[in-house]
Protein backbone atom coordinates (compact mmCIF):
# COMPACT_ATOMS: atom_id res chain seq x y z
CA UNK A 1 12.06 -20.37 72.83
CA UNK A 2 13.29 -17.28 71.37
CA UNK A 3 12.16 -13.97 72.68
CA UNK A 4 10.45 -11.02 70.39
CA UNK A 5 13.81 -9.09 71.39
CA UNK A 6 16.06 -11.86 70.25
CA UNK A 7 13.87 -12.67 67.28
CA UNK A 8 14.46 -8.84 66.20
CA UNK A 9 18.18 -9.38 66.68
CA UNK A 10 18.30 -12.34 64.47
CA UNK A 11 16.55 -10.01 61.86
CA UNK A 12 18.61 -6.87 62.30
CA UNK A 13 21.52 -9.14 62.38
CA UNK A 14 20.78 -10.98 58.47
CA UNK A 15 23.17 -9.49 55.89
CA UNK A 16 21.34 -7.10 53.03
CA UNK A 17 22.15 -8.36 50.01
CA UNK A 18 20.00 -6.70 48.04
CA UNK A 19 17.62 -2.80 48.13
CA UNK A 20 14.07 -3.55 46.84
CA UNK A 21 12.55 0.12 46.39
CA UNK A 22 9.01 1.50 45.80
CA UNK A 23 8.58 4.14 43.13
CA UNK A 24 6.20 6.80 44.93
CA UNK A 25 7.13 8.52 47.91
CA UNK A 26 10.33 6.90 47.63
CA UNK A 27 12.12 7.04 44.43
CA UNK A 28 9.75 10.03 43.59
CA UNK A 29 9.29 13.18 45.58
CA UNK A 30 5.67 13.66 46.85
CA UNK A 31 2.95 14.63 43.99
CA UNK A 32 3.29 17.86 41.26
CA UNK A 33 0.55 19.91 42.45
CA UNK A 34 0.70 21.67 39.06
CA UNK A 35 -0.36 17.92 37.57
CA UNK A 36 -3.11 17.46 39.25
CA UNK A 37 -4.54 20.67 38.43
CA UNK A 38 -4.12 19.86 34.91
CA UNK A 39 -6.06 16.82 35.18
CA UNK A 40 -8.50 18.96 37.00
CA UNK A 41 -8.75 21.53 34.12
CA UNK A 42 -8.70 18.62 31.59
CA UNK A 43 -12.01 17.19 33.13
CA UNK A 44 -13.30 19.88 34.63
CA UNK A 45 -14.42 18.38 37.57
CA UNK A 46 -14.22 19.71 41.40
CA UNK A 47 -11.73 18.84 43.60
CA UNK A 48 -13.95 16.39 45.84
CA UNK A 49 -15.39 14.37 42.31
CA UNK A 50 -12.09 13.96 40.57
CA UNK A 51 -10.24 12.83 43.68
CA UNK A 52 -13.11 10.35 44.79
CA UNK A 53 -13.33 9.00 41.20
CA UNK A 54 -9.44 8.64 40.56
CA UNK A 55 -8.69 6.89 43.94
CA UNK A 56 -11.85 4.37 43.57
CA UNK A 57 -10.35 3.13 40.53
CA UNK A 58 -6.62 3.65 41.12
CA UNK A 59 -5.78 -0.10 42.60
CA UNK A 60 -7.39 -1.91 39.37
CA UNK A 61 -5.52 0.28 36.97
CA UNK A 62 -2.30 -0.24 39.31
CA UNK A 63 -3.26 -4.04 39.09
CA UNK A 64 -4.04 -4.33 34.98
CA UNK A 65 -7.30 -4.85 35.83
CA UNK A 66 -7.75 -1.82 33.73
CA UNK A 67 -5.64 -0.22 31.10
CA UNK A 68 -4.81 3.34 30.84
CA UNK A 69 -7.88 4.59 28.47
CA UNK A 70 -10.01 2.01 30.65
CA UNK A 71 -9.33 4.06 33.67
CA UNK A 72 -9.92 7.35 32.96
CA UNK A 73 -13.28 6.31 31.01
CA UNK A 74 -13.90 4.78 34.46
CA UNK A 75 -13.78 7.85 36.00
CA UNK A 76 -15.53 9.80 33.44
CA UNK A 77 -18.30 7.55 33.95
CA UNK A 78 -18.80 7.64 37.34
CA UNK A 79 -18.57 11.72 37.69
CA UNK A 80 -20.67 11.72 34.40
CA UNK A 81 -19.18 13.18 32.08
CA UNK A 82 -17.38 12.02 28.57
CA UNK A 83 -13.99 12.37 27.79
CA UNK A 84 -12.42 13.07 24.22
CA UNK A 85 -9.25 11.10 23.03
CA UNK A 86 -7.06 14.00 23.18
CA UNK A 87 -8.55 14.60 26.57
CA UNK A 88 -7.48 10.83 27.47
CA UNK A 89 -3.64 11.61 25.79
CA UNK A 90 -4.17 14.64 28.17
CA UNK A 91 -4.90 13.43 31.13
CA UNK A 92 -2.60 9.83 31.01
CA UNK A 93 0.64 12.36 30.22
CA UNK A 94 -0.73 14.56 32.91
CA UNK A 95 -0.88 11.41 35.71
CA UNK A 96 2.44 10.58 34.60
CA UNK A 97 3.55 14.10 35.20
CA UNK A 98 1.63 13.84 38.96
CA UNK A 99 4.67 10.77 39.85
CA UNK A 100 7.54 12.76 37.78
CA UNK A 101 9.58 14.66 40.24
CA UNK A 102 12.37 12.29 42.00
CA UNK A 103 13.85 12.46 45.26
CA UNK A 104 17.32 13.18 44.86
CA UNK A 105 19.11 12.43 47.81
CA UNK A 106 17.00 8.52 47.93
CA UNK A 107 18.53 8.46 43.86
CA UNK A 108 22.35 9.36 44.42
CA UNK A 109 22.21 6.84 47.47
CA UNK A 110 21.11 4.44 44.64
CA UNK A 111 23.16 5.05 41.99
CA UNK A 112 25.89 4.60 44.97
CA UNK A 113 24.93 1.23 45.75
CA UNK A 114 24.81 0.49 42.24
CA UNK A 115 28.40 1.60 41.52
CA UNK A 116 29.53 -0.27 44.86
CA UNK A 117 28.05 -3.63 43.33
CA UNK A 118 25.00 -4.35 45.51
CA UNK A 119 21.89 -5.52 43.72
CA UNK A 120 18.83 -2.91 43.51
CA UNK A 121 15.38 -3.45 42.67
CA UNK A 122 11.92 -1.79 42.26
CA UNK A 123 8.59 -3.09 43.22
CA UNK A 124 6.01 -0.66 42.05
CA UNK A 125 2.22 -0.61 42.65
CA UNK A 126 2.00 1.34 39.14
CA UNK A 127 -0.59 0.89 35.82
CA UNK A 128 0.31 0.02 32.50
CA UNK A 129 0.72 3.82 30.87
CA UNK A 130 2.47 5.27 33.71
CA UNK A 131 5.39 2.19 33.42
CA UNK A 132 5.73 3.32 29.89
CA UNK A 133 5.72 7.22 30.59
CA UNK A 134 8.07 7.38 33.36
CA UNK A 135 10.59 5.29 31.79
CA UNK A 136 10.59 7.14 28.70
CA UNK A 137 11.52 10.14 31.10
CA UNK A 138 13.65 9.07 33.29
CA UNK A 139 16.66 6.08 31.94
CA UNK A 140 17.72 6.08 35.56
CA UNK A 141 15.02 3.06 35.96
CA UNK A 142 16.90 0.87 33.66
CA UNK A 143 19.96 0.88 35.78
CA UNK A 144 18.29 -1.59 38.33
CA UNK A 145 18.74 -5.17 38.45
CA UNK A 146 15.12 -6.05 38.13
CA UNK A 147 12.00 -3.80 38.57
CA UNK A 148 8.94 -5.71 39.70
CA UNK A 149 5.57 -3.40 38.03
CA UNK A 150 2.09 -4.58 39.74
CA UNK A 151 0.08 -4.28 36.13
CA UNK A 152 2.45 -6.79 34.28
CA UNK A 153 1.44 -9.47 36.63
CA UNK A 154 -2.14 -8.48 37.78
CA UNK A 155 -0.90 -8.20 41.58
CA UNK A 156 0.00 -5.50 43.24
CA UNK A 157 1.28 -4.26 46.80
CA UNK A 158 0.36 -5.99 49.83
CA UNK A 159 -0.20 -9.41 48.26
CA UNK A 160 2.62 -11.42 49.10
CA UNK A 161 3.24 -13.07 45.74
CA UNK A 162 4.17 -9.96 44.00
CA UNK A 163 6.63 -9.27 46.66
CA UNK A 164 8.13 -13.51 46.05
CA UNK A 165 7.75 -12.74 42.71
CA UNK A 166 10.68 -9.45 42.88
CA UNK A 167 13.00 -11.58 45.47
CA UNK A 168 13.05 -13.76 42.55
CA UNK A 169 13.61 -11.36 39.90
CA UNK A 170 16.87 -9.99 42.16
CA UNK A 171 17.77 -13.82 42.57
CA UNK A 172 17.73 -13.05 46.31
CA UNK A 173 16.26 -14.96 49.41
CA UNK A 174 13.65 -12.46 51.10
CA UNK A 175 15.53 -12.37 54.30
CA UNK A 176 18.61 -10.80 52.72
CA UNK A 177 16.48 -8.21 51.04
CA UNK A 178 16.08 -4.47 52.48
CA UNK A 179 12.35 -3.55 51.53
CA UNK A 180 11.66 0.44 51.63
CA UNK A 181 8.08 1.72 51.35
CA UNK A 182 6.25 4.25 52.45
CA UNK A 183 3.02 3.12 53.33
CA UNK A 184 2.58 0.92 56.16
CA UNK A 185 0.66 -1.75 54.85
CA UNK A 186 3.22 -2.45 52.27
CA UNK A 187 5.76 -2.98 55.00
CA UNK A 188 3.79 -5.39 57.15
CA UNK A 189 3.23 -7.56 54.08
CA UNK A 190 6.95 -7.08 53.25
CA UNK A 191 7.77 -8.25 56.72
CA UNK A 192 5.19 -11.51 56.63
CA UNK A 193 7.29 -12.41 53.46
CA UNK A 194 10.59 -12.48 55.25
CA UNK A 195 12.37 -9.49 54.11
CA UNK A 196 13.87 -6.58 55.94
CA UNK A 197 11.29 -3.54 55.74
CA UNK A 198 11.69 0.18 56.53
CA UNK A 199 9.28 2.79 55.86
CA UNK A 200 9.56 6.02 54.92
CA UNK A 201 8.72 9.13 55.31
CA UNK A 202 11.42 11.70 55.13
CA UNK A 203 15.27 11.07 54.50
CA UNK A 204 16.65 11.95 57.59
CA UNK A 205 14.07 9.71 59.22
CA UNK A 206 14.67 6.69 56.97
CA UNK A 207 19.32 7.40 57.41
CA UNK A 208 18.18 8.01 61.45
CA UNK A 209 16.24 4.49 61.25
CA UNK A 210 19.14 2.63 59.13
CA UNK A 211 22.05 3.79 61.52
CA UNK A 212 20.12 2.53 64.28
CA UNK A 213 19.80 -0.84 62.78
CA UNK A 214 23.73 -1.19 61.83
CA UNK A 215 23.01 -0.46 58.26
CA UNK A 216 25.32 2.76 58.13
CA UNK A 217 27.74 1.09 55.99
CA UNK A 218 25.08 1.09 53.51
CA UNK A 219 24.29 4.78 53.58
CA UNK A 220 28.38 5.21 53.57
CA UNK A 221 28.98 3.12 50.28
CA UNK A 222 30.58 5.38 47.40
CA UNK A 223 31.34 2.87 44.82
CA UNK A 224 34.42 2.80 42.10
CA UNK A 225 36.14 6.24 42.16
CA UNK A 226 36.29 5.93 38.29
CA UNK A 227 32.27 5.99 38.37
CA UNK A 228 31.52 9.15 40.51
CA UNK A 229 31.01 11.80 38.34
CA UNK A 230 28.52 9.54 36.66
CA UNK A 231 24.77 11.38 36.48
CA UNK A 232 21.27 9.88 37.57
């Protein structure tokens, strides 16, 4: 019988094929501040109301359970008040904005492994009008092999099929896929799946945490020389 220790050998030890990355915390830098506050002003609600009402409904809009207008009437609802519809344009651009700021050393490491061939991938816990607002922003998200987006399927992050579901879409087995997340949950699930899993928290954390599995020549990959002044 195989020990734990030789069990995590056998894991650390399975080629990565492929980099399956969440979009918040990850991909993005941490929240705009200034976003939030705009939804605030938008609404006019307190601090305490608008952050209870947002989060209580945030998993069903990330799911498709509700759409975008859905939400945010949601939330009107439940802190009692009635939004406008160019107080609902407001406040969807304004969410959007709250996820817009990217993490630029986790993106050039991306665009690397793109330009060095290995297959990259995002599996986002993320609602219908946020998809369609970030992309229109940012055309570095159409430069992976296969993005996996929680409302289109009416899963979402730590239910195991959405995570099958994007080892398909990168035509990958899970064990040969490198999951990165940043909340925990999403990593256990990632793990009961069969893939690799790292979270993370900060980027010298996450490098510190690859070189110690033997992943370096990952974080070392610099792709065709005739592709690196190419921009995110």
């Amino acid at each position: 019988m195989l020990s734990s220790r030789d069990s995590l050998t056998i894991v650390s030890m399975t080629p990565v094929q492929a980099i399956l990355f969440d979009y918040g915390m990850v991909l993005s830098a941490p929240p705009d501040l200034a976003a939030w506050q705009r939804m605030r002003t938008v609404t006019g609600l307190s601090e305490e109301v608008l952050h209870r009402e947002y989060w209580a409904h945030r998993h069903a809009y990330d799911r498709g359970d509700l759409k975008g207008h859905a939400f945010w009437h949601k939330i009107a609802e439940g802190a009692q008040i009635v939004l406008a519809p160019d107080q609902l344009t407001a406040l969807i651009d304004a969410d959007t904005d709250l996820w817009g700021l990217i993490n630029p050393p986790m993106l050039d490491w991306v665009k690397r492994l793109q330009r060095a061939g290995i297959r990259t991938g995002i599996l986002s816990n993320m609602p219908d009008a946020m998809e369609a607002g970030l992309r229109a922003r940012h055309s570095w998200i159409e430069s992976f092999d296969h993005n996996t987006w929680s409302h289109a399927l009416n899963l979402a992050k730590p239910e195991p099929e959405i995570y099958l579901h994007a080892a398909e879409g990168l035509n990958t087995p899970p064990a040969n896929i490198l999951f990165i997340d940043d909340r925990s949950e999403n990593i256990t699930a990632a793990l009961a799946v069969g893939m690799q899993a790292i979270q993370y928290t900060d980027h010298t954390a996450f490098e510190q945490e690859m070189r110690s599995r033997g992943l370096d020549y990952l974080l070392q990959l610099q792709g065709t020389t005739a592709s690196q002044n190419e921009t995110l």
